[in-house]
Every structure is written in structure tokens, then in C-alpha cells.
Protein backbone atom coordinates (compact mmCIF):
# COMPACT_ATOMS: atom_id res chain seq x y z
CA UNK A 1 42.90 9.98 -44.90
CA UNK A 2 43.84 7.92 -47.83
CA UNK A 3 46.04 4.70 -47.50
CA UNK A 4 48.40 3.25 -50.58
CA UNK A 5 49.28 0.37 -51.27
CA UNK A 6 52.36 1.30 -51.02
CA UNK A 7 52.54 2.57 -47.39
CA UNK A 8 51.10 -1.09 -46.13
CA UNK A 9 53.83 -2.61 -43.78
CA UNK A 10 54.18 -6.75 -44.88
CA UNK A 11 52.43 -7.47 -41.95
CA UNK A 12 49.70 -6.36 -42.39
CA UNK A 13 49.34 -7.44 -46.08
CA UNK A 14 50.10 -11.17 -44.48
CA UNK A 15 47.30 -10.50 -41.99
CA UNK A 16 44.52 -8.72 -44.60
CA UNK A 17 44.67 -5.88 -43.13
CA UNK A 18 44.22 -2.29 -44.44
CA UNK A 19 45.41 -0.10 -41.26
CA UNK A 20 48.31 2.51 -41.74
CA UNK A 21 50.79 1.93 -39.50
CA UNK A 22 50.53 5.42 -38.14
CA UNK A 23 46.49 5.89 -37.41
CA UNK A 24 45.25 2.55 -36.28
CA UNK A 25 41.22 3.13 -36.51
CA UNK A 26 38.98 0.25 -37.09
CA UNK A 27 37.62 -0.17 -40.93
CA UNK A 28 34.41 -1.28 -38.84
CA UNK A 29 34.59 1.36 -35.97
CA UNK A 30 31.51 3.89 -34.96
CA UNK A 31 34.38 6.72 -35.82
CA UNK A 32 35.05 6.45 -39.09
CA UNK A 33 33.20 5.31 -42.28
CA UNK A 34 35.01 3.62 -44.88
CA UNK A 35 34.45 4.53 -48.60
CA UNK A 36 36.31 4.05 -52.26
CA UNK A 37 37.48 6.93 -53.45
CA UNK A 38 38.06 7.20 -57.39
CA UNK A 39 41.55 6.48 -57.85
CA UNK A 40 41.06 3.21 -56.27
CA UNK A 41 42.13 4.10 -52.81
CA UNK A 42 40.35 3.43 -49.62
CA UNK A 43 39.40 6.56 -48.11
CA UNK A 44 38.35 6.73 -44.67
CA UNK A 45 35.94 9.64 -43.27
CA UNK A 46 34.70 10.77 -39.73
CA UNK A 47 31.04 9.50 -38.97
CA UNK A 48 29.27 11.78 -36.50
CA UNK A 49 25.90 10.52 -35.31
CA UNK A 50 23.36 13.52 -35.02
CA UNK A 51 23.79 14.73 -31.13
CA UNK A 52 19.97 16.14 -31.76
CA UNK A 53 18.59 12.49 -32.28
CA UNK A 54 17.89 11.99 -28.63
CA UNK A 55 16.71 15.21 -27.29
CA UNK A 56 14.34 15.17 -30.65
CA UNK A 57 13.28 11.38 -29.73
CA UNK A 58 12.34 12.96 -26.03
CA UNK A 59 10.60 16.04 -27.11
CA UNK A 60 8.98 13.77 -29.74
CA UNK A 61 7.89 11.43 -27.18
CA UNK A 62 6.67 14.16 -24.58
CA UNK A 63 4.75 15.87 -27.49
CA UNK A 64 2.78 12.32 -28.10
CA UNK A 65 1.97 12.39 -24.08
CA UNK A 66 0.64 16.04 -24.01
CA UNK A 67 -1.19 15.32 -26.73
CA UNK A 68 -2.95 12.42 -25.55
CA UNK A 69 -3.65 13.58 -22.67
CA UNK A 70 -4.97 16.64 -24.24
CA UNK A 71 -7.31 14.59 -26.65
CA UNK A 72 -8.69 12.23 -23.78
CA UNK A 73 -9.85 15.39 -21.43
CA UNK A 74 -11.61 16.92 -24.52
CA UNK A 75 -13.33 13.86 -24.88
CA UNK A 76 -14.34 14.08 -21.15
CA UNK A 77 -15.26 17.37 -21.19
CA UNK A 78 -17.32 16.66 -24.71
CA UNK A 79 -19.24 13.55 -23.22
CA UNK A 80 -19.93 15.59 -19.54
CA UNK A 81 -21.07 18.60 -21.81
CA UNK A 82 -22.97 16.46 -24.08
CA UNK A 83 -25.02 14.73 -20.86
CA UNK A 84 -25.62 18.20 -19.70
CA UNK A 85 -27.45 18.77 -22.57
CA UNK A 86 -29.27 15.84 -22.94
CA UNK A 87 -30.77 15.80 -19.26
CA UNK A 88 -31.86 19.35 -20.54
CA UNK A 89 -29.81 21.85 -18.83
CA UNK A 90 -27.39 24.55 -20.36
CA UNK A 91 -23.59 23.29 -20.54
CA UNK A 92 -22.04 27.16 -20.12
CA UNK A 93 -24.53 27.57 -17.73
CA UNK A 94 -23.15 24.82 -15.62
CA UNK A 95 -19.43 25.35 -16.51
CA UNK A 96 -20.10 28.95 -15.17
CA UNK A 97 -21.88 27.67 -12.16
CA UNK A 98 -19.31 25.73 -11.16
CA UNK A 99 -16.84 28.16 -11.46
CA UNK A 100 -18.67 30.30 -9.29
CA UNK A 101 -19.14 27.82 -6.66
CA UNK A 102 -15.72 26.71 -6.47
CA UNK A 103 -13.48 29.98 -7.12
CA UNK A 104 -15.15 33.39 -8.55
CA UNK A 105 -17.56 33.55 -5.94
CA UNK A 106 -16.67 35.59 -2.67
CA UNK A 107 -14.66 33.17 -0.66
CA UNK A 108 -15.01 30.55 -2.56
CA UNK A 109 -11.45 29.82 -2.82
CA UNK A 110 -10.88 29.32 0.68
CA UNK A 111 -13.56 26.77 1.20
CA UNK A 112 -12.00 24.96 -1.82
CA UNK A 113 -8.73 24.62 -0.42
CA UNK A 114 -10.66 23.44 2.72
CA UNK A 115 -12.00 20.87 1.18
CA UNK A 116 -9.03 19.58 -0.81
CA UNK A 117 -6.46 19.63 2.12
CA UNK A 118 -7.73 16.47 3.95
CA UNK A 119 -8.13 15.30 -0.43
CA UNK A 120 -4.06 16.07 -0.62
CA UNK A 121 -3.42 14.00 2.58
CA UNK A 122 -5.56 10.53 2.05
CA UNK A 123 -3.60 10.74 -1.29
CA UNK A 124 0.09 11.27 0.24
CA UNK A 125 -0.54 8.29 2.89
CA UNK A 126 -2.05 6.37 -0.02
CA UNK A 127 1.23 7.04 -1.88
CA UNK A 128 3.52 5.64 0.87
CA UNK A 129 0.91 2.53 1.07
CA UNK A 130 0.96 2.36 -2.77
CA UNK A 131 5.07 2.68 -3.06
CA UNK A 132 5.52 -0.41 -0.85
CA UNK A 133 2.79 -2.16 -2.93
CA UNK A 134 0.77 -2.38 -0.31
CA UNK A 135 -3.42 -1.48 -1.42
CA UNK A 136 -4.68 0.44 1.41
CA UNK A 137 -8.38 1.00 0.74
CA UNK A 138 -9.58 2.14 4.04
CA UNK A 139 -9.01 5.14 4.01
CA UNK A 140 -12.84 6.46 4.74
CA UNK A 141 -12.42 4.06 7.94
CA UNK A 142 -8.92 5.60 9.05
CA UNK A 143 -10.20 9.25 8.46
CA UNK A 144 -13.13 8.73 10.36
CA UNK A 145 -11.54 6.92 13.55
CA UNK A 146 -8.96 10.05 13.34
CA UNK A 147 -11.58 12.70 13.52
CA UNK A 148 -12.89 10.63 16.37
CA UNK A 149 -9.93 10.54 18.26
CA UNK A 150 -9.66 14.27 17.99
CA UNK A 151 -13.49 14.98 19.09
CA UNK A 152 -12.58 12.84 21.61
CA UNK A 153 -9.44 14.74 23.10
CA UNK A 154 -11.11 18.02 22.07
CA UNK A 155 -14.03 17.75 23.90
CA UNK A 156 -14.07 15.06 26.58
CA UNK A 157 -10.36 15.55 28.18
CA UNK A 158 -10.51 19.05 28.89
CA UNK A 159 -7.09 20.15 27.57
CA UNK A 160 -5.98 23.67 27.55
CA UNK A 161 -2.71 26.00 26.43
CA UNK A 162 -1.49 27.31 23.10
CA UNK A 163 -0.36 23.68 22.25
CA UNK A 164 -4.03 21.65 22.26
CA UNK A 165 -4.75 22.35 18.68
CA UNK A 166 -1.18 19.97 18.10
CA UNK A 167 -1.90 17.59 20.23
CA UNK A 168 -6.03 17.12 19.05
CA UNK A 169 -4.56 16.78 15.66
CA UNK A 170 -1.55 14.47 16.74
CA UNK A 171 -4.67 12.30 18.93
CA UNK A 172 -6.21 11.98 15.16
CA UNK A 173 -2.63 10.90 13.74
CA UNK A 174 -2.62 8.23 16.41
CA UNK A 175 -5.94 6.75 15.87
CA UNK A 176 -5.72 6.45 11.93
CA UNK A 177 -2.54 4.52 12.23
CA UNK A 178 -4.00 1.87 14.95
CA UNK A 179 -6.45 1.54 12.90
CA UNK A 180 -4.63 0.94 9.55
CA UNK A 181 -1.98 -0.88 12.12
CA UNK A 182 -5.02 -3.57 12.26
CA UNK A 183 -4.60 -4.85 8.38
CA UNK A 184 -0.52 -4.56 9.19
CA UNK A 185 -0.76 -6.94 11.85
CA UNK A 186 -3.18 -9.26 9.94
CA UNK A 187 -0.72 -9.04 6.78
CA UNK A 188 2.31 -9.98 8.37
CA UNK A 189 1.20 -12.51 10.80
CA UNK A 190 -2.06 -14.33 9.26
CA UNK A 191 -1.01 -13.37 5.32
CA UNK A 192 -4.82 -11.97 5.63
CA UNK A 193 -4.59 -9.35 2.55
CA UNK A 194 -4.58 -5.82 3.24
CA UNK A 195 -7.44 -5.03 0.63
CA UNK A 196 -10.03 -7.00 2.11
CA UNK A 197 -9.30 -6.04 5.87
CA UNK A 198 -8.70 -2.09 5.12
CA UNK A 199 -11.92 -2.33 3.20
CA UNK A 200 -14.10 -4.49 6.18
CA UNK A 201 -12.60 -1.93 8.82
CA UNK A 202 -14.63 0.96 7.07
CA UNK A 203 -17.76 -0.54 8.49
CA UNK A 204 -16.39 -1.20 12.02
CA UNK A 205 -15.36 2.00 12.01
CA UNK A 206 -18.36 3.44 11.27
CA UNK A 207 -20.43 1.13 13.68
CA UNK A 208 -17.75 2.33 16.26
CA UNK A 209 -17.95 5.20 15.88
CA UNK A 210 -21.72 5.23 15.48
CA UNK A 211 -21.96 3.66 19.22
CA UNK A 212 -19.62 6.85 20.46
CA UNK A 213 -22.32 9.32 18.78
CA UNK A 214 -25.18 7.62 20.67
CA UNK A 215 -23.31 7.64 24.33
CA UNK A 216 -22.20 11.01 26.06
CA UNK A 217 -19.41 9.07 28.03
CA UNK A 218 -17.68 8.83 24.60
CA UNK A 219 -18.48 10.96 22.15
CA UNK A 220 -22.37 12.22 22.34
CA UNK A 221 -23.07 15.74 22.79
CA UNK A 222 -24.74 16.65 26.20
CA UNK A 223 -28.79 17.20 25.88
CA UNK A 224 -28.56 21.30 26.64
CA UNK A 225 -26.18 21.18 23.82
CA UNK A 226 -28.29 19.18 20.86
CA UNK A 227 -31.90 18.45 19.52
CA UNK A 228 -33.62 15.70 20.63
CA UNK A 229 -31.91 12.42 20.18
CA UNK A 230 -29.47 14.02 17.81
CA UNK A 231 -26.65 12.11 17.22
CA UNK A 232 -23.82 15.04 17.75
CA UNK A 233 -20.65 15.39 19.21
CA UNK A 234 -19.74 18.76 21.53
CA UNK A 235 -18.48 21.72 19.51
CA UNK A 236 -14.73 22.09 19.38
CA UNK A 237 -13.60 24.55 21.85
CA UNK A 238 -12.03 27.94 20.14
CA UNK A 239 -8.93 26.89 21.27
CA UNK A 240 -8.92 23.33 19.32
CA UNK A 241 -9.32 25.17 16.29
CA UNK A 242 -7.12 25.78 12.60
CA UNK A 243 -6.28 28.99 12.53
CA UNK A 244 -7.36 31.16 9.40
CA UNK A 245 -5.49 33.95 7.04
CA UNK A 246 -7.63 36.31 5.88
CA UNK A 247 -5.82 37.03 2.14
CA UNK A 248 -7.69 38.58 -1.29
CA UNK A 249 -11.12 38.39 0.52
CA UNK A 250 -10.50 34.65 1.11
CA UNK A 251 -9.94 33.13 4.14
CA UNK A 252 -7.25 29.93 3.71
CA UNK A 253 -6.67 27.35 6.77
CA UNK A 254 -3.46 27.20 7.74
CA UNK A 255 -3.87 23.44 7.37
CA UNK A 256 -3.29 24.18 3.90
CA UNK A 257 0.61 25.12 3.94
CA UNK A 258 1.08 22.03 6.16
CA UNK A 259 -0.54 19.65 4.00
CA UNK A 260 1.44 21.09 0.62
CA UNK A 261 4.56 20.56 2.84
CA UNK A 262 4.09 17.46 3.77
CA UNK A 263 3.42 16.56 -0.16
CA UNK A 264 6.77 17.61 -1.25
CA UNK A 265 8.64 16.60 2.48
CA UNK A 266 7.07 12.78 1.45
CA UNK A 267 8.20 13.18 -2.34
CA UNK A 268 11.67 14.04 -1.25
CA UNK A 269 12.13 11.57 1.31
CA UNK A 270 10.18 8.67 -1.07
CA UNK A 271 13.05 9.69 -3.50
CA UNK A 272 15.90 10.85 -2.10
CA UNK A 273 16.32 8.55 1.00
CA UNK A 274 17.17 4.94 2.35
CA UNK A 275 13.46 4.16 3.37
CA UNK A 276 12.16 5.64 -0.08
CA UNK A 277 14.40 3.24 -1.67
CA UNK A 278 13.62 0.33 0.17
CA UNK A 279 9.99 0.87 0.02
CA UNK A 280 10.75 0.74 -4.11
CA UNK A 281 12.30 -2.05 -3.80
CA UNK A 282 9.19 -4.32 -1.68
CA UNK A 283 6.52 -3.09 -3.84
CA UNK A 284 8.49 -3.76 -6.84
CA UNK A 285 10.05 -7.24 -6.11
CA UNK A 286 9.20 -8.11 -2.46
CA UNK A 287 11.03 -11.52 -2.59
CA UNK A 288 14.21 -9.70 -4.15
CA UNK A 289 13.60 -7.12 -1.69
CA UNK A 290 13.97 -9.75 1.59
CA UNK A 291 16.99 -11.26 -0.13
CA UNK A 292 18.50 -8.09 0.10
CA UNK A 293 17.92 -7.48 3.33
CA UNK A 294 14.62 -5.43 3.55
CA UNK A 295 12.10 -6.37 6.20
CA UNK A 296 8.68 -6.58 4.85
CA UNK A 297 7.33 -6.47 8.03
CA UNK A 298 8.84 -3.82 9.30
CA UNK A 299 8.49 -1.57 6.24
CA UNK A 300 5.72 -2.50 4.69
CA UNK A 301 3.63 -2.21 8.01
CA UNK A 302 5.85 1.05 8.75
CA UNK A 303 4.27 2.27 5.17
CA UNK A 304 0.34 0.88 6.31
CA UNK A 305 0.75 2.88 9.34
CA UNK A 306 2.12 5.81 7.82
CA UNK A 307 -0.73 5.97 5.25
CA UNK A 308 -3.25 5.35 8.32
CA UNK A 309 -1.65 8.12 10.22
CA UNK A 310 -2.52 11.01 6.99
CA UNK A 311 -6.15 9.96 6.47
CA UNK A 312 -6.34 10.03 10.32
CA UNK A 313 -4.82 13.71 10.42
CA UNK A 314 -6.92 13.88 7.30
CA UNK A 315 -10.05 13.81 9.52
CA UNK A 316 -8.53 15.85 12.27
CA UNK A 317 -7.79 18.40 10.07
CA UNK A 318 -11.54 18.36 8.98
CA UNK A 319 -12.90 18.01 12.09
CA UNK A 320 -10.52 21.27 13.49
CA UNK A 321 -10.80 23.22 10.36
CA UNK A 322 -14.57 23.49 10.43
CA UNK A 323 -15.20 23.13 6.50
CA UNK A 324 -16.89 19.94 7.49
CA UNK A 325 -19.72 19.02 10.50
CA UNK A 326 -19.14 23.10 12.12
CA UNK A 327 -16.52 21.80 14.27
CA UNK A 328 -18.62 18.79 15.36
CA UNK A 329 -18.37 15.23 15.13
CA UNK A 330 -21.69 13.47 13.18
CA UNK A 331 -22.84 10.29 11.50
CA UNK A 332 -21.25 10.03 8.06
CA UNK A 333 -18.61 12.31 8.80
CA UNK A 334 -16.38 11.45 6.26
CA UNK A 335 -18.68 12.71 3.32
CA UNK A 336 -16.85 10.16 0.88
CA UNK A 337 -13.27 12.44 1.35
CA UNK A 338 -11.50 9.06 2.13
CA UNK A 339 -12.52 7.59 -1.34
CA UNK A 340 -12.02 10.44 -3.68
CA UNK A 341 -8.47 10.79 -2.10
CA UNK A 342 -8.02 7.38 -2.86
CA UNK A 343 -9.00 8.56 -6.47
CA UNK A 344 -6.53 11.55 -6.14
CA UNK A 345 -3.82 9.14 -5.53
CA UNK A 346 -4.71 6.88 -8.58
CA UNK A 347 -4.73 9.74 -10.86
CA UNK A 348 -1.47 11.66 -10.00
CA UNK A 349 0.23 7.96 -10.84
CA UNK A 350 2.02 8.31 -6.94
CA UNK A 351 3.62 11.64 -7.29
CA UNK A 352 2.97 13.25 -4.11
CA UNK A 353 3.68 16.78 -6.39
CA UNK A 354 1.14 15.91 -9.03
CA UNK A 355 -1.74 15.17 -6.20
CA UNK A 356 -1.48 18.77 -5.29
CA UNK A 357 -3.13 20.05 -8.57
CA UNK A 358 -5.54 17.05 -8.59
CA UNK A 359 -6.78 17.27 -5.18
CA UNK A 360 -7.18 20.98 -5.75
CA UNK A 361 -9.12 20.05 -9.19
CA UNK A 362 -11.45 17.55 -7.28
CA UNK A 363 -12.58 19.86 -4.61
CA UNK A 364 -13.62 22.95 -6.90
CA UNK A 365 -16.06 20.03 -8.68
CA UNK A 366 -17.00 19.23 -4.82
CA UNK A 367 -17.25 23.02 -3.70
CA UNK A 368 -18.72 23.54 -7.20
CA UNK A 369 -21.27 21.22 -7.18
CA UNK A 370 -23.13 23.19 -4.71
CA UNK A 371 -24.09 26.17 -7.11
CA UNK A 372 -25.78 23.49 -9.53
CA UNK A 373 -29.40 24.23 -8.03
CA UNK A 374 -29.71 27.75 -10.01
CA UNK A 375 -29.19 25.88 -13.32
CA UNK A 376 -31.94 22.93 -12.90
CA UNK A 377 -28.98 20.31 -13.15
CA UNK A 378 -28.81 17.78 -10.52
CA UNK A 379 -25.49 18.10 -8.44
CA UNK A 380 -24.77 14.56 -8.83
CA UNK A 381 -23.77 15.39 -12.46
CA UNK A 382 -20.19 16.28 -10.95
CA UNK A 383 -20.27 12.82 -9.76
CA UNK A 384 -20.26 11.97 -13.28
CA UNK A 385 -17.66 14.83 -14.54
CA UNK A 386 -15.31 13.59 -12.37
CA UNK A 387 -15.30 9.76 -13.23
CA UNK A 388 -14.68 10.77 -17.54
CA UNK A 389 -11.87 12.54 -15.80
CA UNK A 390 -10.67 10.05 -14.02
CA UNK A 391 -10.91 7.84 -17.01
CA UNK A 392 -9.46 10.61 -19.17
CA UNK A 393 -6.52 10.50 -17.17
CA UNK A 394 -5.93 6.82 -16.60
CA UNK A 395 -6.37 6.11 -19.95
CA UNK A 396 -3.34 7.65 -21.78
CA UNK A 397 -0.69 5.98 -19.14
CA UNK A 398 -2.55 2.29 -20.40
CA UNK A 399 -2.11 3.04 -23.77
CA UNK A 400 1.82 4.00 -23.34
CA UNK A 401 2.12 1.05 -21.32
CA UNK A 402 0.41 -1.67 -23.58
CA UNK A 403 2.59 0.56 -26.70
CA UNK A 404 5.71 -0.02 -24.76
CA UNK A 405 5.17 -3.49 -23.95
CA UNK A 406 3.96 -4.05 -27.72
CA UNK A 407 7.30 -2.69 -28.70
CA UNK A 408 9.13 -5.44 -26.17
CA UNK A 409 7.88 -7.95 -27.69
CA UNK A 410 8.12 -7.18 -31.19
CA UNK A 411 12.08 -6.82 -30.62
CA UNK A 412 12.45 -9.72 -28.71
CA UNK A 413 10.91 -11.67 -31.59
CA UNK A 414 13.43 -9.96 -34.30
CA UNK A 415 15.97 -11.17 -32.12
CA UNK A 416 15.30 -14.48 -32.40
């Protein structure tokens, strides 16, 4: 559009201004682009922004995260191959190895998924914990208080009917929460933090549960039923038992659907509902949060008892499922499960949906580990594999962080 000088009204030649009185656009406006056209005339034309600026920025910045990611699992995989070799063992020899032990091998896919289901569920509860910003490291305690509440009801109360196998695992629910319920109560009414007491009542548990092992009233085995001075609970009745389906030569508790539905039922209801919200809000701000009305006490022990109550259905679904102890109850139980699903639940960043794949990827380095003898490499070398990976995959999310935060401050300073 081009304006004369002829077409100006007096007003606006009084005011400076260069608008025709019929299109009023700003000289200055995001719309239009003011230039001087040849004759001397002020020509005004449309100025589009590019619409594919932001999707490129996203795919841009997605491509940077795949790739870093990408760069810091080589490097784990390079440094775990590289120690491989230098303790004097083959590196495809063990990469095969493992894959046999954890899914080519007859089978072996079913004990994986046995082994990561009670993975995925210390990792969900640790979520909830995590969400309210709560650090719930006790999870080795809760499991193993869980799996004793189940051996417990399974063995000692004489229960019988198609229901048992719900209520043994619903006995191991209960127990993990009281026992997580312990740091709640000490949180809220001493101010005693919840790292220090979740972490102490891993011992007590373990003494506890020790002292049931040792005494048939509670938890010991009766002497026609165990070696000498063995320190065993009684063997889970058939009826107290996870079901299996037999599919593709693999046999996969049933556990397994009920722990992947659980994942996504907690994602959706951590992000899609009231108490999801509110939990945000605590571990993000918890003094905003109590302004606005959210009871710490009340949801923040809600969220330690909720993450008590997985790792304890955690161990019942261990102790039922038979993967670990054949159905019985013994000293050391846990077999470090608690911990790595703590570890699980650091490395999907709190996505219920991401711990899925990692608990999954954890076990077949557990089930894995086991085929190691053949090859002459000690199976603690897994131990090692999966802390790079850990690393590997903690380490990009610092880097965008401290990048982001670099970037903060660099525009706050051009702004003043």
C-alpha cells in the first residue's frame, strides 16, 4: 500500500503521523514492515514470521537430546567393553552370554519379566514418594517386611478359597505401608527426615525379620520341613501362588500385566487428577503448597505410604511368584531388588511409562548375569555395566539442565 502526501488528513500531519485514514496499521506493528519505495513514498508490506521456526527449534532441540543420549550409552558400552577386555575375557563373548541368559535362551524371557516386575513396582511407589518430594530410600526394608507379611498369612493362618492369593498379596501391601507409615509419622510429627529413618528401618527390618526366620511361631519352617537349623520359612501352598501363561515357550507371571497396569493407572492419575496435582505442587514448593490449601501431612504421608505399599506388594509378588526363594521366605530375601528399583526410578526421571523399559533393561543384566560362568568373566561385571548406564543416562539430563540454567542467566544479565 503506498500513502501520498497528498491523501494525509491535517490531523494527522499536526500529530506526525503517517497512517491513511482508511487502513490504520501501526508503522511499528509485527504486521507490516515499513520500507521507502523509489519515488519517495512510504510503502508498507506484510511481514510473516516463518510458522516452521518453532517446530524446527523443537525437532532441533529433540535431535540434540537423542543424540546425547546416544553418545553417552556408547561411551558406556565402550568403557564396560573395554574392562571386559582388560580383565581378559572376550567382549562378544559376554554380550552374547548375556543375551542368552536373559532372552534367547529357552525361557529366558519369562524369568526376566519375573525378575523385573517387583523392579517396575519399587520404582512406581518410589515415583509417588519422589513426586511429593519426599526421598523414600527404604525400599529393601518395605519389600522385605511385605514378603513377610505374606509368608506369614500364607503359611501360618491357614487360609483357603479361590481368593487367598489376593488377600496374601494385599497382607504384603499392608505391611510395606506400616512400615514406610513409620518415617511418615516421624516426618510430620518430630520433623525427623524421611531419608535417614527409611534408610535405618532397612536394618530393623531385616533383624525383624531375621528373629521370625529363627522361631516357628512366626515365620520358621517346621523341622520335617527344613535342614538342620536352616533358617526357612514353609513353602507357599499351591493355592497362594501367581498364576503362569504358558506363551512362545515362555512362561510369563501374571503379576506382570498387573504391575504394567499399575505403571500407566499411577502415570494417569499423577497427571491427570486432583491428588497428582497436589502432590506437584508439595514437592515443588511445599510452603506455597500449604498456603494453598494442601496438607502436607496428609499427602505427603498419603504418598510415603503409597510408595511403602508397592515395594511391599513388590515382595509379595516375589515371594508368590516363585522367581525368588522357591516360594519360601529366607535370610536376605530381598537380593538387592529394593535398591536397583530405587535406581529404576532415578533413571526413568519419574515417568512411571519410562520405568517399564528400564526395569525390563535391568533385569535381563540380572537374569543375564547368570550365564557369565561359561565365558571366565566374573558376574559382578554386570554390577559394573549397569552403573556406566546409570551414569550414561543421568548424565545428559545434567548437562541440559546446567545449559538451560547457563542460558537464564546470561539473559538476565543482557537485561540489565
Amino acid at each position: 500500500m503506498t500513502v501520498e502526501p497528498g491523501n494525509m488528513t491535517a490531523q494527522q500531519v499536526a500529530g506526525g503521523e503517517s497512517h491513511p485514514t482508511e487502513h490504520h496499521h501501526g508503522v511499528g506493528s509485527d504486521d507490516f514492515k515499513p520500507e521507502m519505495g523509489t519515488d519517495g513514498t512510504l510503502t508498507e508490506e506484510p511481514h510473516h514470521p516463518n510458522p516452521a521456526t518453532p517446530t524446527a527449534d523443537r525437532f532441533k532441540a529433540i535431535g540434540e537430546v537423542v543424540f546425547l543420549y546416544a553418545i553417552c550409552i556408547a561411551a558406556a558400552l565402550g568403557l564396560s567393553a573395554l574392562l571386559v577386555e582388560v580383565t581378559g575375557g572376550s567382549s562378544s563373548e559376554v554380550f552374547n552370554a548375556l543375551l542368552d541368559g536373559s532372552i534367547r535362551g529357552p525361557g529366558r524371557i519369562g524369568a526376566t519379566i519375573g525378575v523385573a516386575v517387583p523392579l517396575l513396582l519399587v520404582a512406581i511407589g518410589t515415583i509417588v514418594s519422589n513426586r511429593a518430594g519426599l526421598v523414600n530410600i527404604g525400599q529393601e526394608g518395605q519389600l522385605y517386611i511385605g514378603a513377610a507379611f505374606g509368608a506369614y498369612f500364607g503359611t501360618k493362618l491357614g487360609f483357603s478359597g479361590p481368593w487367598v492369593i489376593v488377600l496374601l498379596l494385599a497382607a504384603s501391601v499392608v505391611g510395606g505401608a506400616l512400615w514406610a507409615g513409620i518415617a511418615g509419622v516421624l516426618r510430620y510429627t518430630r520433623n525427623v527426615p524421611e531419608v535417614l529413618t527409611t534408610l535405618l528401618l532397612v536394618t530393623i527390618a531385616a533383624q525383624l525379620v531375621g528373629y521370625g526366620l529363627k522361631n516357628q511361631w512366626l515365620l520358621l519352617a517346621p523341622a520335617e520341613g527344613r535342614a538342620n537349623r536352616q533358617q526357612i520359612s514353609q513353602q507357599l501352598p499351591d493355592n497362594t501362588r501367581i498364576p503362569r501363561i504358558e506363551l512362545f515357550g515362555n512362561e510369563f507371571p501374571i503379576s506382570a500385566f498387573i504391575a504394567i497396569a499399575l505403571a500407566f493407572l499411577i502415570a494417569a492419575a499423577m497427571a491427570r487428577t486432583v491428588w497428582g496435582l497436589r502432590l506437584r505442587m508439595l514437592g515443588h514448593n511445599p510452603r506455597t503448597a500449604q498456603r494453598a490449601g494442601v496438607a502436607a501431612s496428609r499427602y505427603g504421608g498419603g504418598a510415603l505410604l503409597v510408595s511403602g505399599a508397592f515395594a511391599g506388594l513388590a515382595g509379595g509378588m516375589m515371594l508368590a511368584g516363585g522367581d525368588f526363594g522357591n516360594y519360601t521366605l529366607v535370610p536376605g530375601f530381598p537380593a538387592n531388588i529394593g535398591w536397583t528399583g530405587l535406581l529404576v526410578a532415578l533413571v526413568s526421571r519419574q515417568r512411571a511409562s519410562v520405568a517399564i523399559v528400564i526395569a525390563f533393561v535391568f533385569a535381563c543384566l540380572r537374569t543375564g548375569s547368570g550365564f557369565l560362568a561359561a565365558t571366565g568373566v566374573e558376574r559382578r561385571i554386570t554390577d559394573v555395566v549397569q552403573g556406566l548406564l546409570v551414569l550414561a543416562l543421568l548424565i545428559p539430563p545434567a548437562l541440559l539442565f546446567l545449559r538451560q540454567r547457563r542460558r537464564q542467566m546470561n539473559s538476565g544479565g543482557d537485561r540489565t
